[in-house]
ModelCIF file with pLDDT and N, C-alpha, C, O atoms, coordinates in Angstrom:
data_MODEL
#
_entry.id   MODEL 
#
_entity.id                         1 
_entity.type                       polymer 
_entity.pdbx_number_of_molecules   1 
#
_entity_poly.entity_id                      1 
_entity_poly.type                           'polypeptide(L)' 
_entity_poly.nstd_linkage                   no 
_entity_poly.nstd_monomer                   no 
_entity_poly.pdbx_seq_one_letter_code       
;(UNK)(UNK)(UNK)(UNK)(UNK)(UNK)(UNK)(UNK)(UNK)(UNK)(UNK)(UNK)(UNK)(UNK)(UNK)(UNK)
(UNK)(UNK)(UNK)(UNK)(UNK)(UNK)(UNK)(UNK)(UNK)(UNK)(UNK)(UNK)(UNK)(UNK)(UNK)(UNK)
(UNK)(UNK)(UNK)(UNK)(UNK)(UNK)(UNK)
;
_entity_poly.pdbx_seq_one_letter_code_can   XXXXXXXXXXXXXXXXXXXXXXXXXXXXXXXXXXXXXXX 
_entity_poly.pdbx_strand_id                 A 
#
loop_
_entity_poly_seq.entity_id 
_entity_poly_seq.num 
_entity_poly_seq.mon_id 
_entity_poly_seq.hetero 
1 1  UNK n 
1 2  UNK n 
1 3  UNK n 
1 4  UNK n 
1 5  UNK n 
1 6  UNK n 
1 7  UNK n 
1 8  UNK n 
1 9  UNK n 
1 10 UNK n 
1 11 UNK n 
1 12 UNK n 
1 13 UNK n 
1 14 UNK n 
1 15 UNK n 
1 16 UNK n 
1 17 UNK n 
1 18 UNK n 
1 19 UNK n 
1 20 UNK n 
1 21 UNK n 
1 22 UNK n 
1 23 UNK n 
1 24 UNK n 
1 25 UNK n 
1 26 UNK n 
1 27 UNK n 
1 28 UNK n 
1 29 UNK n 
1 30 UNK n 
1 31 UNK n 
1 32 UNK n 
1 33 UNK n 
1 34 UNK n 
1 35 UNK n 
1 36 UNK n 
1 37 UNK n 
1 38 UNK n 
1 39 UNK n 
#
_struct_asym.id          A 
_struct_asym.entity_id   1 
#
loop_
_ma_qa_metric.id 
_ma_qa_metric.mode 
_ma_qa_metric.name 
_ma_qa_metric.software_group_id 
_ma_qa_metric.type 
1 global pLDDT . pLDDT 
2 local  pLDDT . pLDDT 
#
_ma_qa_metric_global.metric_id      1 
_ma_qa_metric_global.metric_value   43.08 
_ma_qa_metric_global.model_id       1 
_ma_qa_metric_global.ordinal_id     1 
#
loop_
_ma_qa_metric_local.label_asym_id 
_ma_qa_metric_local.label_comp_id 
_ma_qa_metric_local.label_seq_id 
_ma_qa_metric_local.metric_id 
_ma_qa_metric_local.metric_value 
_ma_qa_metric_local.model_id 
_ma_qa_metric_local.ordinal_id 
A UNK 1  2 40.00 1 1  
A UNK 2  2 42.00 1 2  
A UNK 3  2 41.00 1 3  
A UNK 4  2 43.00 1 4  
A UNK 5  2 42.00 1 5  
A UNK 6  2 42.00 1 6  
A UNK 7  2 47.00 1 7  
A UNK 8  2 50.00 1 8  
A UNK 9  2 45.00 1 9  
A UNK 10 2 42.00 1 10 
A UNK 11 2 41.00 1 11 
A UNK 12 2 36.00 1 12 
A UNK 13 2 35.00 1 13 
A UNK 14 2 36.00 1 14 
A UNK 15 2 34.00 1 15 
A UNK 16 2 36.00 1 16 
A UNK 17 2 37.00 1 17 
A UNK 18 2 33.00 1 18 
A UNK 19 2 32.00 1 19 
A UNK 20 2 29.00 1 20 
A UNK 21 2 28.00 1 21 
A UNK 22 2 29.00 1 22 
A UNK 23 2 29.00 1 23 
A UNK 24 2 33.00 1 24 
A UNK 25 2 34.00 1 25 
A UNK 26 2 42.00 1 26 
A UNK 27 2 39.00 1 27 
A UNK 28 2 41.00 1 28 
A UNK 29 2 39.00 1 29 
A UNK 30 2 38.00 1 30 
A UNK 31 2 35.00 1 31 
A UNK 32 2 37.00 1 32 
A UNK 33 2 38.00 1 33 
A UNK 34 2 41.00 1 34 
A UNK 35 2 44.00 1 35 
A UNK 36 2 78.00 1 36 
A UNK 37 2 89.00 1 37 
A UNK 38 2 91.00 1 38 
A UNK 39 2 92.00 1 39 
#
loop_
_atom_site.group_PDB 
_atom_site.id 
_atom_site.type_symbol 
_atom_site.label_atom_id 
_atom_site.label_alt_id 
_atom_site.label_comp_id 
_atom_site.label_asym_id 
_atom_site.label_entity_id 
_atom_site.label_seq_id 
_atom_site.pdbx_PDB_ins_code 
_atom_site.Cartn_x 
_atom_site.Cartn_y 
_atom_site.Cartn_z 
_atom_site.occupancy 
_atom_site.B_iso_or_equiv 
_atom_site.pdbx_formal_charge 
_atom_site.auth_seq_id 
_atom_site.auth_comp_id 
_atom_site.auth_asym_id 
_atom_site.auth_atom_id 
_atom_site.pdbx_PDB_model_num 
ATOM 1   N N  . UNK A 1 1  ? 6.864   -17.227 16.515  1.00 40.00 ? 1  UNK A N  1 
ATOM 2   C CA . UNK A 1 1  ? 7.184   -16.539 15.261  1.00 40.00 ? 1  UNK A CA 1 
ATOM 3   C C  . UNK A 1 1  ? 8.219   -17.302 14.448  1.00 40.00 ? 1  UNK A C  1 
ATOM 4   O O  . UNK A 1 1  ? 8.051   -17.214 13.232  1.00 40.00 ? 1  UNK A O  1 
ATOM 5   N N  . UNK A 1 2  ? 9.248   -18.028 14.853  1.00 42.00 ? 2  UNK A N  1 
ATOM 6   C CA . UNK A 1 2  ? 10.035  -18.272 14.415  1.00 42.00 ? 2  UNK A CA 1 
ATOM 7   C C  . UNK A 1 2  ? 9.439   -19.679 13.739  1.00 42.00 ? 2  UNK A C  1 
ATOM 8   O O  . UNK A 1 2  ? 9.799   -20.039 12.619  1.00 42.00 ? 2  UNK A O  1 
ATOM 9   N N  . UNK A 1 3  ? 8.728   -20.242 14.343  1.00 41.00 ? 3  UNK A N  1 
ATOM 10  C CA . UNK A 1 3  ? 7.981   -21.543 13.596  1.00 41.00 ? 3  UNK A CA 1 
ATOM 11  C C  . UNK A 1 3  ? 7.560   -21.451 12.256  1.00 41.00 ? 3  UNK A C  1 
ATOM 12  O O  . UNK A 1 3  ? 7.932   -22.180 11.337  1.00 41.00 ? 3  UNK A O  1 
ATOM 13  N N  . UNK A 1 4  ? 6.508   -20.214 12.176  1.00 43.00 ? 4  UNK A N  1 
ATOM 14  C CA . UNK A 1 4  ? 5.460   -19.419 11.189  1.00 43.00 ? 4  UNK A CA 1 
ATOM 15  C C  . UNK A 1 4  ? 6.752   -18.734 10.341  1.00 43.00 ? 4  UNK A C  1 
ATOM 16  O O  . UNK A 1 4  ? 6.287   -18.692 9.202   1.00 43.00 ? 4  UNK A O  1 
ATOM 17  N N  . UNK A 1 5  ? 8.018   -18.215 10.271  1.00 42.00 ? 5  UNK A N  1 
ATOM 18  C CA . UNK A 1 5  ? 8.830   -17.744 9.560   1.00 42.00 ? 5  UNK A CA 1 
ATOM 19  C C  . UNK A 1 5  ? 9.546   -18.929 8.341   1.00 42.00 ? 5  UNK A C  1 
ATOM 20  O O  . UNK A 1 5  ? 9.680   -18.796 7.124   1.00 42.00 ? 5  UNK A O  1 
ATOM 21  N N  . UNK A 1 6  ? 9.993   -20.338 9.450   1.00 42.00 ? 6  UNK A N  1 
ATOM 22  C CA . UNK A 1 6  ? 10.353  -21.248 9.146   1.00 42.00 ? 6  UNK A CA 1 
ATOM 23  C C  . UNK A 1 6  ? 9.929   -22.059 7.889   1.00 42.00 ? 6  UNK A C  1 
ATOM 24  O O  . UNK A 1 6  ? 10.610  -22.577 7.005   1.00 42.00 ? 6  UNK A O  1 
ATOM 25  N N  . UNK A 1 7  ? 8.263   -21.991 8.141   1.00 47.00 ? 7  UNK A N  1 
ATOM 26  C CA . UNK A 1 7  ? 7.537   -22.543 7.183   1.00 47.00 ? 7  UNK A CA 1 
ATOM 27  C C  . UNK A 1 7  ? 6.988   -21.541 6.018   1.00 47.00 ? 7  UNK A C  1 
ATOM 28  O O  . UNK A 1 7  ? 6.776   -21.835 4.841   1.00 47.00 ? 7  UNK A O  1 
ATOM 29  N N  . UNK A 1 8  ? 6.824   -20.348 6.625   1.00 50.00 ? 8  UNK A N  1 
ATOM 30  C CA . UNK A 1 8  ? 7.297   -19.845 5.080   1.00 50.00 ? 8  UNK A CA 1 
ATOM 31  C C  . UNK A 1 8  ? 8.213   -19.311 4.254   1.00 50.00 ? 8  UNK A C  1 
ATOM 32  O O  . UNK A 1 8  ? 8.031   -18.825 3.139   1.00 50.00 ? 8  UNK A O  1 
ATOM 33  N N  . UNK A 1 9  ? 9.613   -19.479 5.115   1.00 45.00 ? 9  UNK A N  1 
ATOM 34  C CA . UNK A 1 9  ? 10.678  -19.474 3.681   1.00 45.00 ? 9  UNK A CA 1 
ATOM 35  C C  . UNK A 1 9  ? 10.887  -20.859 3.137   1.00 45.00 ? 9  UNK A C  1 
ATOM 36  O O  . UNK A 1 9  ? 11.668  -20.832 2.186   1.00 45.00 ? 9  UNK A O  1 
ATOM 37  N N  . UNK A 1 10 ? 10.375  -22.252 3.475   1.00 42.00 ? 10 UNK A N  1 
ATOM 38  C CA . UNK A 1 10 ? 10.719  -23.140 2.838   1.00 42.00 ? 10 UNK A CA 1 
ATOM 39  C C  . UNK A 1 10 ? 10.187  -23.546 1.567   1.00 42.00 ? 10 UNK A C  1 
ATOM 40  O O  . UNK A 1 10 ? 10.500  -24.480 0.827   1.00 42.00 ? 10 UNK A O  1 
ATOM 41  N N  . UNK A 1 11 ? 8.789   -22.100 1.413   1.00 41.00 ? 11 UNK A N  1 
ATOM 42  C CA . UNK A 1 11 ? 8.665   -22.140 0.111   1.00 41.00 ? 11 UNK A CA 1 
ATOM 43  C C  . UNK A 1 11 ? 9.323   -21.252 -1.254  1.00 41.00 ? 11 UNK A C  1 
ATOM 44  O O  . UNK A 1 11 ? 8.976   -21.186 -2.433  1.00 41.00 ? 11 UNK A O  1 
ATOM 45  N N  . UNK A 1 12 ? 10.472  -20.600 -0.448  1.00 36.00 ? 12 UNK A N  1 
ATOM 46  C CA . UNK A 1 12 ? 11.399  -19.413 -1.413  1.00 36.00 ? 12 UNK A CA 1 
ATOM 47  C C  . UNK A 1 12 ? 12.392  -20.735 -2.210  1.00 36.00 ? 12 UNK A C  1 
ATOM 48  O O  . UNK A 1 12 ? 13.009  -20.804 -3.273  1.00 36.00 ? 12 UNK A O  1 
ATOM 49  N N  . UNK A 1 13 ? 12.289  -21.134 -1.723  1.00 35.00 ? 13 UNK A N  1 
ATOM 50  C CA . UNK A 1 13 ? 14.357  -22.226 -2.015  1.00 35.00 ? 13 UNK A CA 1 
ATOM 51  C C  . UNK A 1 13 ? 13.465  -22.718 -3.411  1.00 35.00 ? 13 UNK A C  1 
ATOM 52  O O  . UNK A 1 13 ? 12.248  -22.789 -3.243  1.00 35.00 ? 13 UNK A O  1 
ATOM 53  N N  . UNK A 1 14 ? 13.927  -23.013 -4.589  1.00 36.00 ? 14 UNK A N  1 
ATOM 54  C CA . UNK A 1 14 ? 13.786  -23.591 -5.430  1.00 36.00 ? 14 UNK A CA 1 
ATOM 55  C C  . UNK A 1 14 ? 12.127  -23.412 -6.290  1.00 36.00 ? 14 UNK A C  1 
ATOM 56  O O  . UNK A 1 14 ? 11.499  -24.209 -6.986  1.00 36.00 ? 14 UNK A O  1 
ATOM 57  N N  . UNK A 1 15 ? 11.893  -22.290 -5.941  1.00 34.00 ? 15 UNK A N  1 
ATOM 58  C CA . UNK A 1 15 ? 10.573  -22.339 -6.365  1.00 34.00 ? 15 UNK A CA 1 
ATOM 59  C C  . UNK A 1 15 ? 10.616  -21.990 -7.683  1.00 34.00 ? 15 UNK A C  1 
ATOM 60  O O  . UNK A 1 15 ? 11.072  -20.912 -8.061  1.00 34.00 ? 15 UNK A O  1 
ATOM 61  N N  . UNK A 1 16 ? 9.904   -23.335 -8.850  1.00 36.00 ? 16 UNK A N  1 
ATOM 62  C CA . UNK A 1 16 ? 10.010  -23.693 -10.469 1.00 36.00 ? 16 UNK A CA 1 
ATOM 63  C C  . UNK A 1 16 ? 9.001   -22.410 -11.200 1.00 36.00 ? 16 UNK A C  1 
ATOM 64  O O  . UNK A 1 16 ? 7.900   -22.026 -10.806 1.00 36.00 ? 16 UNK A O  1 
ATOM 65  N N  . UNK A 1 17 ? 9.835   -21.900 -12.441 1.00 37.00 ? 17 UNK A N  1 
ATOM 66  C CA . UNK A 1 17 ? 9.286   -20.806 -12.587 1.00 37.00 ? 17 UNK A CA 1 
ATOM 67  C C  . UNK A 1 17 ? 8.007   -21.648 -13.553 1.00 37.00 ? 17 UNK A C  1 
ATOM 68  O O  . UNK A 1 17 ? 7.922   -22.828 -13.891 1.00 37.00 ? 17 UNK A O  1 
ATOM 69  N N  . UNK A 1 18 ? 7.103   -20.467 -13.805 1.00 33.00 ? 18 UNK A N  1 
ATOM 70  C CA . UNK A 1 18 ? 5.339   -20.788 -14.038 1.00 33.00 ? 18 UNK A CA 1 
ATOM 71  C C  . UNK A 1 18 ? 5.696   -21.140 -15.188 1.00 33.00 ? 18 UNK A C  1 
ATOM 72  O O  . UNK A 1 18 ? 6.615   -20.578 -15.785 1.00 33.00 ? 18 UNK A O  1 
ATOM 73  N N  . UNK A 1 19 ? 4.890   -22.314 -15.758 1.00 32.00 ? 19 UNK A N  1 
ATOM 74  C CA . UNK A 1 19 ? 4.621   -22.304 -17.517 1.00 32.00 ? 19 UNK A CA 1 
ATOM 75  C C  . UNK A 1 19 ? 2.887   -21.711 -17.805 1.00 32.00 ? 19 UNK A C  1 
ATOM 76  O O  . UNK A 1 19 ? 1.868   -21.604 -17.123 1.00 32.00 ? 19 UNK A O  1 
ATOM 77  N N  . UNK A 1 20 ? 3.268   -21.450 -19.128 1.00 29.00 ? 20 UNK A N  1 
ATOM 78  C CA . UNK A 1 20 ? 1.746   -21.060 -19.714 1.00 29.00 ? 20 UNK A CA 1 
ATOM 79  C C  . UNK A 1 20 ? 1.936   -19.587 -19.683 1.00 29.00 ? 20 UNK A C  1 
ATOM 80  O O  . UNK A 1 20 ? 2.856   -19.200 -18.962 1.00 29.00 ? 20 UNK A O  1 
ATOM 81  N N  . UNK A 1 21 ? 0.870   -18.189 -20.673 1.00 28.00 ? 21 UNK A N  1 
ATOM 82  C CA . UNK A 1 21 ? 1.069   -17.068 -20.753 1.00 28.00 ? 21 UNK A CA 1 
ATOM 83  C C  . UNK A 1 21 ? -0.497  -16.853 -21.023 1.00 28.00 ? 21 UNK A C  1 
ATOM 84  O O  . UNK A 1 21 ? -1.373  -17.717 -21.056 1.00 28.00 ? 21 UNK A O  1 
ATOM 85  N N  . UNK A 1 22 ? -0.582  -15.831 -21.158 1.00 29.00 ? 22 UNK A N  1 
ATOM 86  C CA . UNK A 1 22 ? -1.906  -15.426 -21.238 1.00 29.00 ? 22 UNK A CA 1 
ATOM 87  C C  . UNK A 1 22 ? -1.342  -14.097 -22.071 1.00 29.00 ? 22 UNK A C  1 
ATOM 88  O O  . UNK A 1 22 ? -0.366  -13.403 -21.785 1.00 29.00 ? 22 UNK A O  1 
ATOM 89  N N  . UNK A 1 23 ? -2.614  -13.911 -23.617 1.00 29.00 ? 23 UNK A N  1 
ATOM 90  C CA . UNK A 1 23 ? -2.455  -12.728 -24.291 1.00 29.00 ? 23 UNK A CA 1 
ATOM 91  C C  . UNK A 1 23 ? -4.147  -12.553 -24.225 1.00 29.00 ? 23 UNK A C  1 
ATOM 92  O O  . UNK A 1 23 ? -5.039  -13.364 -24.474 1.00 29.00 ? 23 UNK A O  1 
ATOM 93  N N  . UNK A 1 24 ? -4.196  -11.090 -23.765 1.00 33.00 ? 24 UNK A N  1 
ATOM 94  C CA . UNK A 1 24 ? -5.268  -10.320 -24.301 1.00 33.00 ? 24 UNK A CA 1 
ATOM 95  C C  . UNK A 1 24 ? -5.572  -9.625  -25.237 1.00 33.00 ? 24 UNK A C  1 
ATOM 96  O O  . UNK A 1 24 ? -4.781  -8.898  -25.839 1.00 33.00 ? 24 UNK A O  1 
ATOM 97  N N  . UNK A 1 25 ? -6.891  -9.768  -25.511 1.00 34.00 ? 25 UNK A N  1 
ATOM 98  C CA . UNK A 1 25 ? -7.096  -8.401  -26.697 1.00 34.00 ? 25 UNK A CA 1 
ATOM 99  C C  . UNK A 1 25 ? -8.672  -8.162  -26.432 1.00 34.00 ? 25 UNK A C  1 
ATOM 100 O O  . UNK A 1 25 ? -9.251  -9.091  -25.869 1.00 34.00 ? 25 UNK A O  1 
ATOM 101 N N  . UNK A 1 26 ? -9.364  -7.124  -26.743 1.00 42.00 ? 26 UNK A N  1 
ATOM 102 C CA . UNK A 1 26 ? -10.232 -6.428  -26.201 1.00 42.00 ? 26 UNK A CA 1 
ATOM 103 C C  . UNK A 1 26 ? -11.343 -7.151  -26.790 1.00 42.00 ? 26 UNK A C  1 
ATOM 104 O O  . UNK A 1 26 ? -11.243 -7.646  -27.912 1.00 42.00 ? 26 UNK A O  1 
ATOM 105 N N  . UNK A 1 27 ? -12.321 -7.231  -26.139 1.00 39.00 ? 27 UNK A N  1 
ATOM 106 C CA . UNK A 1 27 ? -13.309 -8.551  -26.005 1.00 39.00 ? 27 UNK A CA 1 
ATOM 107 C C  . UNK A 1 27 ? -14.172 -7.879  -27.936 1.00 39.00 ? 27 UNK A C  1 
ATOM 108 O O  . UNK A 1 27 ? -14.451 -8.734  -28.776 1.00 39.00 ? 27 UNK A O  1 
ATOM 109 N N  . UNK A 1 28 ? -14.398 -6.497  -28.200 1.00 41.00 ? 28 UNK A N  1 
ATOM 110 C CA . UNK A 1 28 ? -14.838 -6.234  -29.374 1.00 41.00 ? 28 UNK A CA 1 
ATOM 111 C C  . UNK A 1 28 ? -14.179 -6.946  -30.377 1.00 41.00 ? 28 UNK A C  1 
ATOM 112 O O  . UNK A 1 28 ? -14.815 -7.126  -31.415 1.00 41.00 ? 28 UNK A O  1 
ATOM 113 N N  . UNK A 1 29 ? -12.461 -7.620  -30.259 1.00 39.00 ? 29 UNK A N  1 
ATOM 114 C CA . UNK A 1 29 ? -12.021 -7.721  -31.212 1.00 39.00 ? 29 UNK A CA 1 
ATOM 115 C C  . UNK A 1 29 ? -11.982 -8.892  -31.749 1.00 39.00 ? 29 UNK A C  1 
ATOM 116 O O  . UNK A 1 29 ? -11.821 -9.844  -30.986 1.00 39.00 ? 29 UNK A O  1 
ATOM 117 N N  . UNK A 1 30 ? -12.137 -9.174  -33.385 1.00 38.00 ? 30 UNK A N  1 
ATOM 118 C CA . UNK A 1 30 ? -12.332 -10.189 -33.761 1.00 38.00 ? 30 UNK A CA 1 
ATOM 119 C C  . UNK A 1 30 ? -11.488 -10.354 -35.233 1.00 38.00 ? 30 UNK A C  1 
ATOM 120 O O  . UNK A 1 30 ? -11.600 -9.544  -36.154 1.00 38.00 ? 30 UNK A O  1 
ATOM 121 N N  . UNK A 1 31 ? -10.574 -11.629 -35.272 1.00 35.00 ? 31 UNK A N  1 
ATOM 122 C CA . UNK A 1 31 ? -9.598  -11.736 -36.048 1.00 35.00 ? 31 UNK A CA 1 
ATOM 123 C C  . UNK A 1 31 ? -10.161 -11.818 -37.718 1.00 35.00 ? 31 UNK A C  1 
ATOM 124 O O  . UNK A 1 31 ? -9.891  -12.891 -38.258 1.00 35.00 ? 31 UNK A O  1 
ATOM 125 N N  . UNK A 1 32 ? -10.762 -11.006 -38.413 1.00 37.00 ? 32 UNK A N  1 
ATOM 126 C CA . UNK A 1 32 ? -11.690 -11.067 -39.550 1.00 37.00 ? 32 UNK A CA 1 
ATOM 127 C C  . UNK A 1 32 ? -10.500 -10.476 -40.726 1.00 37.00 ? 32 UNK A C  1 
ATOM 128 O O  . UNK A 1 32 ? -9.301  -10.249 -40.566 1.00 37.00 ? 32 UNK A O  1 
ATOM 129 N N  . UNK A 1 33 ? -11.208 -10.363 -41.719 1.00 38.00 ? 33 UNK A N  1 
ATOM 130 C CA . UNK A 1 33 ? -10.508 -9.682  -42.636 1.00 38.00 ? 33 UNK A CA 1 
ATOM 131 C C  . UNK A 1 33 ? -11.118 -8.035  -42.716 1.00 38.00 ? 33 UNK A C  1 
ATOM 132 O O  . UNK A 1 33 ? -10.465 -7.035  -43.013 1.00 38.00 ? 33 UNK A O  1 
ATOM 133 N N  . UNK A 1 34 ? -12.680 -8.120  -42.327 1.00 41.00 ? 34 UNK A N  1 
ATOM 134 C CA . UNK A 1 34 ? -13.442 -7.014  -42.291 1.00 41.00 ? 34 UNK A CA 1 
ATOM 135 C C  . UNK A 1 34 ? -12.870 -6.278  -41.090 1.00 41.00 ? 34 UNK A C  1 
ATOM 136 O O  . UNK A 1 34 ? -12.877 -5.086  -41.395 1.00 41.00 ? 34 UNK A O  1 
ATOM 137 N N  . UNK A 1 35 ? -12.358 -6.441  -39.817 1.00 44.00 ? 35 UNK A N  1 
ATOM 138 C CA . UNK A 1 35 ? -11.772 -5.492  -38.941 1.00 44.00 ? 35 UNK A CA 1 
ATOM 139 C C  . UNK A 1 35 ? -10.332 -4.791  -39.589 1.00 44.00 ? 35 UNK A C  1 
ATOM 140 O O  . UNK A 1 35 ? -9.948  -3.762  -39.033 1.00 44.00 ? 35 UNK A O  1 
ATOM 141 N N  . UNK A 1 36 ? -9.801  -5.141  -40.356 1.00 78.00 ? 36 UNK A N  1 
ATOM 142 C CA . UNK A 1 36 ? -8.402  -4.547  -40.781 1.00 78.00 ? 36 UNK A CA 1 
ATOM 143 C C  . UNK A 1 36 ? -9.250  -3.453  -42.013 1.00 78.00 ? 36 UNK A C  1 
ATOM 144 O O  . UNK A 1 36 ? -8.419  -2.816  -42.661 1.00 78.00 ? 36 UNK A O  1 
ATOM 145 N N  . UNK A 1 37 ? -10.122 -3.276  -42.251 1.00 89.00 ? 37 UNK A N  1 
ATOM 146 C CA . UNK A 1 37 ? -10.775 -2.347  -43.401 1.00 89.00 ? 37 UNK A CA 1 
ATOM 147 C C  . UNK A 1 37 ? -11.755 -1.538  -42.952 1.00 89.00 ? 37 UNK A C  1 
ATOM 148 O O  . UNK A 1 37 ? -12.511 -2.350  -42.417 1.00 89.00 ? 37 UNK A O  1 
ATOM 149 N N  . UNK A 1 38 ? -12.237 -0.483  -42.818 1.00 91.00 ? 38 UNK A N  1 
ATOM 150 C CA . UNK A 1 38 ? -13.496 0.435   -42.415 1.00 91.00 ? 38 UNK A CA 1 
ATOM 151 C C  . UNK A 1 38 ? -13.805 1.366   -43.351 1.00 91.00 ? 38 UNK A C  1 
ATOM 152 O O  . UNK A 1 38 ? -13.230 2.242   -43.997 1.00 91.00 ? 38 UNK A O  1 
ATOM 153 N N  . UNK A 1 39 ? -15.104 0.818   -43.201 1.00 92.00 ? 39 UNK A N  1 
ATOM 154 C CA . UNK A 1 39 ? -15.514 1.906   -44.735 1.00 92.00 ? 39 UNK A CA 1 
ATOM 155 C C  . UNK A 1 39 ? -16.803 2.898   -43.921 1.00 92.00 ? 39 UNK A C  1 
ATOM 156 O O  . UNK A 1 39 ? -17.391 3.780   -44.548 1.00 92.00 ? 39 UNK A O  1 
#
């Protein structure tokens, strides 16, 4: 156990925070001028 413990805190120490983000929006939606108006 102590082997298997060993090797996985040596991935806690210094671990580089993530780049990149991800934005959603709902697959219907589409950046138009006609979606901001409904007639």
């Amino acid at each position: 156990f102590r082997a298997a413990v060993v090797l996985l805190s040596a991935f806690v120490v210094q671990a580089p925070p993530a780049v990149g983000h991800l934005i959603r929006l709902p697959r219907g939606f589409r950046l138009s001028k006609d979606v901001l108006k409904i007639v």
